[in-house]
PDB file of N, CA and C in Angstrom:
ATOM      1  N   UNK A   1      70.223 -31.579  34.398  1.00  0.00           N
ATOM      2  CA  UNK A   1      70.302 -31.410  32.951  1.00  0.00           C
ATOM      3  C   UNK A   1      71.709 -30.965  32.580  1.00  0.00           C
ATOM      4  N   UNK A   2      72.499 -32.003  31.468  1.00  0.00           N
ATOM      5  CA  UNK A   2      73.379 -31.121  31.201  1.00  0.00           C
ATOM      6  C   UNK A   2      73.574 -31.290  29.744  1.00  0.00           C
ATOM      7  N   UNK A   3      73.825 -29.826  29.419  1.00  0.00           N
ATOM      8  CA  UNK A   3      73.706 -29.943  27.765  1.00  0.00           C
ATOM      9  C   UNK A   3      75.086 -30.492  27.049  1.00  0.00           C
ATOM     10  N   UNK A   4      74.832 -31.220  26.083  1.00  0.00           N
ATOM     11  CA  UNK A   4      76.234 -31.924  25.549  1.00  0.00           C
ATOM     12  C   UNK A   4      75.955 -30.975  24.108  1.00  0.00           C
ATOM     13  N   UNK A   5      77.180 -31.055  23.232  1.00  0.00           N
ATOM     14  CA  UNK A   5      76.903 -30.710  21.844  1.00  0.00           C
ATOM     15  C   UNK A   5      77.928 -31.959  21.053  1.00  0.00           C
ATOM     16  N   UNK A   6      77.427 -31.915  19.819  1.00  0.00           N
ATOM     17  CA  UNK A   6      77.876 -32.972  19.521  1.00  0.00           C
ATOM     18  C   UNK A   6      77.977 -32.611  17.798  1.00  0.00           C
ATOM     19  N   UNK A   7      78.824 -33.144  16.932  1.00  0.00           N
ATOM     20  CA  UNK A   7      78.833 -32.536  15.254  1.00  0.00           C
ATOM     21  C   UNK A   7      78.964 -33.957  15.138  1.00  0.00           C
ATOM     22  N   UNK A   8      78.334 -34.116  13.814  1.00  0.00           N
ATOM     23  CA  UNK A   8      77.833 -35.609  13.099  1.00  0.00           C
ATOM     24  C   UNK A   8      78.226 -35.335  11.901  1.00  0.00           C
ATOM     25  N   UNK A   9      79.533 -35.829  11.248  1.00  0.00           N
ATOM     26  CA  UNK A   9      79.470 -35.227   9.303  1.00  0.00           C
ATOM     27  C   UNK A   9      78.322 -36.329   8.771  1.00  0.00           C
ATOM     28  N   UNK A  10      77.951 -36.166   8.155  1.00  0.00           N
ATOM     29  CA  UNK A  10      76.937 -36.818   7.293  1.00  0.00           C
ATOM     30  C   UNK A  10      77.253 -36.956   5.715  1.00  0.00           C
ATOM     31  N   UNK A  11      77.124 -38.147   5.125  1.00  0.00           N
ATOM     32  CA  UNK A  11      77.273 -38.601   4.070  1.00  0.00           C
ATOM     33  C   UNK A  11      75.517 -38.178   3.499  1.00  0.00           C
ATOM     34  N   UNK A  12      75.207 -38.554   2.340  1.00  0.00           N
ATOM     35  CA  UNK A  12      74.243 -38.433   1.374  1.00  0.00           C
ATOM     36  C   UNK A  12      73.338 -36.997   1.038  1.00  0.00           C
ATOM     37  N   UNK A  13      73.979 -35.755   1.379  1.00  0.00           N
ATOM     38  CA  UNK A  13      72.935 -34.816   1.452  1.00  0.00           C
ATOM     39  C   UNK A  13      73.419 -34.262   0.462  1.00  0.00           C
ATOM     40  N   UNK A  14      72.444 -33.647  -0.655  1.00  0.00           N
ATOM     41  CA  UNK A  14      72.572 -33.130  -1.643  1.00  0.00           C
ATOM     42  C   UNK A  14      72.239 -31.782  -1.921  1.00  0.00           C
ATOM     43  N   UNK A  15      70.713 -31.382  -1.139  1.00  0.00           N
ATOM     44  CA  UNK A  15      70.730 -30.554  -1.110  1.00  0.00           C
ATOM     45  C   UNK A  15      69.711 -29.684  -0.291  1.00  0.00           C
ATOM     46  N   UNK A  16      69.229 -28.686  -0.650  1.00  0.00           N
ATOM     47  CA  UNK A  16      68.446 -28.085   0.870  1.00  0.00           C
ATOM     48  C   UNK A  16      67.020 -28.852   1.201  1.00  0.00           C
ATOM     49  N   UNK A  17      66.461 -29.947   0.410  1.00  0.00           N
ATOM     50  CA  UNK A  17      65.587 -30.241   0.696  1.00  0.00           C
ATOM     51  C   UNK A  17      66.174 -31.752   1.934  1.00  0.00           C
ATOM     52  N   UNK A  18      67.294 -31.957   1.898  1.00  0.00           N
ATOM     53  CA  UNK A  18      68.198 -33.265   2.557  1.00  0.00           C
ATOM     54  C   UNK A  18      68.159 -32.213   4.087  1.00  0.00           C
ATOM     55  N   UNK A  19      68.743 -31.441   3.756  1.00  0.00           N
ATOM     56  CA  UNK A  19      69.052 -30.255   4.998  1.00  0.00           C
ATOM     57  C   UNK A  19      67.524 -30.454   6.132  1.00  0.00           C
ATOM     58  N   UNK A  20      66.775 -30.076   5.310  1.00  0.00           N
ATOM     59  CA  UNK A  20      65.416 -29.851   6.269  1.00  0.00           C
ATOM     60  C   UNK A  20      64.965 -31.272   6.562  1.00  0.00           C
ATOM     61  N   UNK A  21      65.216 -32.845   5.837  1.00  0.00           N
ATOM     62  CA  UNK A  21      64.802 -33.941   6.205  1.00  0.00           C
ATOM     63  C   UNK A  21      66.031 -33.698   7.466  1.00  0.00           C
ATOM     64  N   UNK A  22      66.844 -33.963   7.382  1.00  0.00           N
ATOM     65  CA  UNK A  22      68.073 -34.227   8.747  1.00  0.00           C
ATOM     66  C   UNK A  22      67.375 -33.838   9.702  1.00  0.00           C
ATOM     67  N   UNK A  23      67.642 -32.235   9.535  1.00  0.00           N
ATOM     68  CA  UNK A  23      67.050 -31.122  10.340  1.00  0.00           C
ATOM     69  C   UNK A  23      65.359 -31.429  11.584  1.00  0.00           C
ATOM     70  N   UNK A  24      64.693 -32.121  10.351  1.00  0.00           N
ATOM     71  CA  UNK A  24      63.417 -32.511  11.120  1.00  0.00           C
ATOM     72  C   UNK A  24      63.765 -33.487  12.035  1.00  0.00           C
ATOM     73  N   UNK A  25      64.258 -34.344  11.350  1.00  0.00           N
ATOM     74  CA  UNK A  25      64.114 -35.755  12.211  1.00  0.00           C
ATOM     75  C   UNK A  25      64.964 -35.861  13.345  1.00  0.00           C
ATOM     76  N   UNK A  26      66.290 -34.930  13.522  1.00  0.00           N
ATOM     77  CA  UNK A  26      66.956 -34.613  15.014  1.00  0.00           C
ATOM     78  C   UNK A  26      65.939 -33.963  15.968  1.00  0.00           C
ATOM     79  N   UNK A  27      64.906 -32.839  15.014  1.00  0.00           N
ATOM     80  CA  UNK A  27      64.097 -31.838  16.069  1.00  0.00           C
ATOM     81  C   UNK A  27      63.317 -32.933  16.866  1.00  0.00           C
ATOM     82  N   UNK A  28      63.179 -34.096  16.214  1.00  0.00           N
ATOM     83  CA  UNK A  28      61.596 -34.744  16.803  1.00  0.00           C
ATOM     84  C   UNK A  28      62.601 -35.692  17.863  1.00  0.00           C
ATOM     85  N   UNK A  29      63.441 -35.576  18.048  1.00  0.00           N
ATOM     86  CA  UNK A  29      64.271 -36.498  19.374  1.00  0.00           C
ATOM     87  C   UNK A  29      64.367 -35.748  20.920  1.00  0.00           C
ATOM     88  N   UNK A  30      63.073 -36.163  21.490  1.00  0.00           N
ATOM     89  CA  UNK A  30      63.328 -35.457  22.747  1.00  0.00           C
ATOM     90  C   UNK A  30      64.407 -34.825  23.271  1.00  0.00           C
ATOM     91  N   UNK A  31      64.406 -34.320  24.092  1.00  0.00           N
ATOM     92  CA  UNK A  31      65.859 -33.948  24.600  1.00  0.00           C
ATOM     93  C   UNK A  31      66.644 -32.619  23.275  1.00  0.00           C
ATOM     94  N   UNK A  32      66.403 -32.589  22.125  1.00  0.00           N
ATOM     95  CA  UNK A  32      67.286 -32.060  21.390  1.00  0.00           C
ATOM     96  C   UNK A  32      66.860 -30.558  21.239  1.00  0.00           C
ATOM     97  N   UNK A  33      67.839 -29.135  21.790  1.00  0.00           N
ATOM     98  CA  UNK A  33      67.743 -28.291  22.055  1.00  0.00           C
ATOM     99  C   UNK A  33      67.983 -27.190  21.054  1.00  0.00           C
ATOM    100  N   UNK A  34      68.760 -27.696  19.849  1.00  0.00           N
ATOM    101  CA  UNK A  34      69.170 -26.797  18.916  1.00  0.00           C
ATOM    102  C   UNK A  34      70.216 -28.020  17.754  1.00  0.00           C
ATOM    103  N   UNK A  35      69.574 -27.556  16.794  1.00  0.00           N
ATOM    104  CA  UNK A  35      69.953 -28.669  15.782  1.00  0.00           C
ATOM    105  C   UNK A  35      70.159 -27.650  14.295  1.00  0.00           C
ATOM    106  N   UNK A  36      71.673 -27.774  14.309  1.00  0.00           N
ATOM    107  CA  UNK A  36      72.250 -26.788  12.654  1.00  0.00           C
ATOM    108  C   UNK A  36      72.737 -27.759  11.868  1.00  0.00           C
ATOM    109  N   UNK A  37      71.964 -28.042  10.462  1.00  0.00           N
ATOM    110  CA  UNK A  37      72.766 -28.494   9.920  1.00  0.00           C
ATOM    111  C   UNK A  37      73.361 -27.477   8.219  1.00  0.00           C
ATOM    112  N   UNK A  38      74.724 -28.353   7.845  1.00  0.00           N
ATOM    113  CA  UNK A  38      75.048 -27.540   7.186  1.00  0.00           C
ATOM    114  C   UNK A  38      75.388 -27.974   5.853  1.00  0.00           C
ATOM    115  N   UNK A  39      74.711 -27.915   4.556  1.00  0.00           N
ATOM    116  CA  UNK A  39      75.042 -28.494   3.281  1.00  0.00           C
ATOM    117  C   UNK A  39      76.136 -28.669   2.803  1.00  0.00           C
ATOM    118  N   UNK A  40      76.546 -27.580   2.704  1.00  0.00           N
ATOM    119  CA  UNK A  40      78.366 -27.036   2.499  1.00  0.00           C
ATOM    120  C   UNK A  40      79.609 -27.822   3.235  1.00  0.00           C
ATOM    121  N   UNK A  41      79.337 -28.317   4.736  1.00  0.00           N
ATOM    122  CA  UNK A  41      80.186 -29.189   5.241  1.00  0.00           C
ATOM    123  C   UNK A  41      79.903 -30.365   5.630  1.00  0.00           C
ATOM    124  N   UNK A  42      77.966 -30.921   4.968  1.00  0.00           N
ATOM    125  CA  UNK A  42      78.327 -32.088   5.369  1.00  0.00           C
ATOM    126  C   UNK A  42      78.232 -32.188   6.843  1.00  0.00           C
ATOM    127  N   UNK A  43      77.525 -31.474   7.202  1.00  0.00           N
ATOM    128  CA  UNK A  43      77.534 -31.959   9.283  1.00  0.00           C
ATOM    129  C   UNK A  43      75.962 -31.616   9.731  1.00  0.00           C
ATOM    130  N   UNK A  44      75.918 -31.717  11.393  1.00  0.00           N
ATOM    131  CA  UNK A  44      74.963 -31.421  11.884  1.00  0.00           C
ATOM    132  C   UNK A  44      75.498 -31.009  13.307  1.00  0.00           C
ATOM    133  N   UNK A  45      75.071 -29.889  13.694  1.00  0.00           N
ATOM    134  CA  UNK A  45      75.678 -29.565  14.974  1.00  0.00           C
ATOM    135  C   UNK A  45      74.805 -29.528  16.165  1.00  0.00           C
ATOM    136  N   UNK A  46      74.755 -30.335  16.836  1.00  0.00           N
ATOM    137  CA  UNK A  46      73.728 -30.704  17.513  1.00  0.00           C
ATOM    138  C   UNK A  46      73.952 -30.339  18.921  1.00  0.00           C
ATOM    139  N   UNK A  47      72.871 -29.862  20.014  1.00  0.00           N
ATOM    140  CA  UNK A  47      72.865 -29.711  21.596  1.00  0.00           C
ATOM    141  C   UNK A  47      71.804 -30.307  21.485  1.00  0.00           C
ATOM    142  N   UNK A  48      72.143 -31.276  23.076  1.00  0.00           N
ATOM    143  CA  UNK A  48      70.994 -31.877  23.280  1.00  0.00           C
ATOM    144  C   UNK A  48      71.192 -31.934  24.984  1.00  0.00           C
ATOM    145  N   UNK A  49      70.048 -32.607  25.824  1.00  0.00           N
ATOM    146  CA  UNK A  49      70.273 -32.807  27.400  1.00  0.00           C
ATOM    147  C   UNK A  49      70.551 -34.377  27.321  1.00  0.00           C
ATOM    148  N   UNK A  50      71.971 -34.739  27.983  1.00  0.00           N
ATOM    149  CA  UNK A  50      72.024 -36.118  28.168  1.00  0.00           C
ATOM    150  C   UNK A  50      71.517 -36.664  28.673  1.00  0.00           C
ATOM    151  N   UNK A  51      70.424 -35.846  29.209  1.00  0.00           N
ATOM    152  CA  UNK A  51      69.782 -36.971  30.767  1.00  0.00           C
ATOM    153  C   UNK A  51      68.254 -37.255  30.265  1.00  0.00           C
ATOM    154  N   UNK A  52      68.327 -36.891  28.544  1.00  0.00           N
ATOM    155  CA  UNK A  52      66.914 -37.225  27.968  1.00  0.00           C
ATOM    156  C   UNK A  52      67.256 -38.229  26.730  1.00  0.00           C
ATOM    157  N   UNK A  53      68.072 -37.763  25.876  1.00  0.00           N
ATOM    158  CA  UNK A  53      68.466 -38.345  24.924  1.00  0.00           C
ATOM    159  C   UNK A  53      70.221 -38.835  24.367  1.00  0.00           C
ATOM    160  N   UNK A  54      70.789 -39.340  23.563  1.00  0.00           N
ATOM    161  CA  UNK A  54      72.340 -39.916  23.862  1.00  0.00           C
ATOM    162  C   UNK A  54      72.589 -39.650  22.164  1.00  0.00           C
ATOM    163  N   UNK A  55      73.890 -39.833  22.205  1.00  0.00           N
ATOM    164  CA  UNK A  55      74.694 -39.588  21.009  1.00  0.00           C
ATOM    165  C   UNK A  55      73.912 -40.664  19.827  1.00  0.00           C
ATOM    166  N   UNK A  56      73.988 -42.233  20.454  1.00  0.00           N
ATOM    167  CA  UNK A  56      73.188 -43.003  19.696  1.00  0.00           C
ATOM    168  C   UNK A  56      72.334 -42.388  19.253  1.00  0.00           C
ATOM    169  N   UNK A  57      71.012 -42.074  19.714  1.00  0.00           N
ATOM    170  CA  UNK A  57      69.695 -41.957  19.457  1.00  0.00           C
ATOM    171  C   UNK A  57      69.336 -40.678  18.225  1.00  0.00           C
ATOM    172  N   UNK A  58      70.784 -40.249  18.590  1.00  0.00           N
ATOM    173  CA  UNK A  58      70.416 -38.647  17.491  1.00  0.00           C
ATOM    174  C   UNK A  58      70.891 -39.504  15.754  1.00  0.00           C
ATOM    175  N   UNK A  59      72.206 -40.144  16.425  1.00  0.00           N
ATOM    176  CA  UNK A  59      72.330 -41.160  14.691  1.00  0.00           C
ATOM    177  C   UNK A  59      71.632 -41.617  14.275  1.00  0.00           C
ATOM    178  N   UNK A  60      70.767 -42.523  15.546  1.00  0.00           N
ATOM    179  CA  UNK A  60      70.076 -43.320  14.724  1.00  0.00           C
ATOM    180  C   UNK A  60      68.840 -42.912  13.867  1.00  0.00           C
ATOM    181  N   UNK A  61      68.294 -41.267  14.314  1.00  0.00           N
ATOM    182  CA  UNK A  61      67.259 -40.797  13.732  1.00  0.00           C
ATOM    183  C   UNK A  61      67.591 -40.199  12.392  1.00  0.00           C
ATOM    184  N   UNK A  62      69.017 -39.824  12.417  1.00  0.00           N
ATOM    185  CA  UNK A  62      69.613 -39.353  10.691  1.00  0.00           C
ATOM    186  C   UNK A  62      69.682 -40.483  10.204  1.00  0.00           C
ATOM    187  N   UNK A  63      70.048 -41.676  10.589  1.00  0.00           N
ATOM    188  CA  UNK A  63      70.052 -43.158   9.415  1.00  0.00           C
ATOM    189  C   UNK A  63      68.889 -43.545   8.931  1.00  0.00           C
ATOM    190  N   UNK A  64      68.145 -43.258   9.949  1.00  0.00           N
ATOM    191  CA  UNK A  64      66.649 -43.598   9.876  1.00  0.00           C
ATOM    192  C   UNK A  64      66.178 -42.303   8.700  1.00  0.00           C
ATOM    193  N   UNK A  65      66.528 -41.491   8.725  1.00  0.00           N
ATOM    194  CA  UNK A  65      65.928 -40.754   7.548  1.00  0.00           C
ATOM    195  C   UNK A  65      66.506 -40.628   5.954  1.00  0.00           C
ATOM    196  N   UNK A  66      67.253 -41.920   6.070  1.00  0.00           N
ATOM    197  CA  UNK A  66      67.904 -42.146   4.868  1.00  0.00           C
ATOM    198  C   UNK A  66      69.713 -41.767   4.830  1.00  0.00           C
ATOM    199  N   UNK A  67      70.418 -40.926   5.979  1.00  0.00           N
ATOM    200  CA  UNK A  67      71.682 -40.629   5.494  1.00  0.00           C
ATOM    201  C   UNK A  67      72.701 -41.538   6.153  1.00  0.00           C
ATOM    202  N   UNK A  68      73.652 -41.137   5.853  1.00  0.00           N
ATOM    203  CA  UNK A  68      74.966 -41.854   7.236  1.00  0.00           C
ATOM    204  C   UNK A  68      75.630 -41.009   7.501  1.00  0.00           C
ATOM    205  N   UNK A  69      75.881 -41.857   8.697  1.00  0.00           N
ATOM    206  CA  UNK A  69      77.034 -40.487   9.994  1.00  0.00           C
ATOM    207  C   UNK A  69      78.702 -41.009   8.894  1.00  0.00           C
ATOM    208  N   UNK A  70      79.439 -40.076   8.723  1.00  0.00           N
ATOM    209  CA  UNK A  70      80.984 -41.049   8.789  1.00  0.00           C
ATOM    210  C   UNK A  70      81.468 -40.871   9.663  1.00  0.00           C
TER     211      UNK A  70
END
């Protein structure tokens, strides 16, 4: 197991109810160990184990919940 961390700025979040959609939909990606995101800058600061889940898979679950990575 080795833990990676990784920050994602994110386009479309407005406001704390955007926060907790992000927020959910990284938690539900196996592998993901601790997931901050932050309204104010626009990011998500993510740890996860590479040997479960990948940089892809965490984007693709924030696009999938409506936002974009820039």
């Amino acid at each position: 197991m080795t833990t990676q961390t990784l920050t994602l700025n994110i386009d479309g979040m407005t406001c704390g109810g955007c926060v907790k959609s992000v927020t959910n939909a990284v938690n539900q990606v196996a592998g993901v160990q601790n997931c901050e995101v932050s309204l104010e800058q626009s990011q998500a600061v993510i740890q996860f184990d590479d040997g479960v889940t990948s940089e892809t898979a965490l984007k693709e679950a924030i696009e999938d919940s409506g936002y974009d990575i820039k």
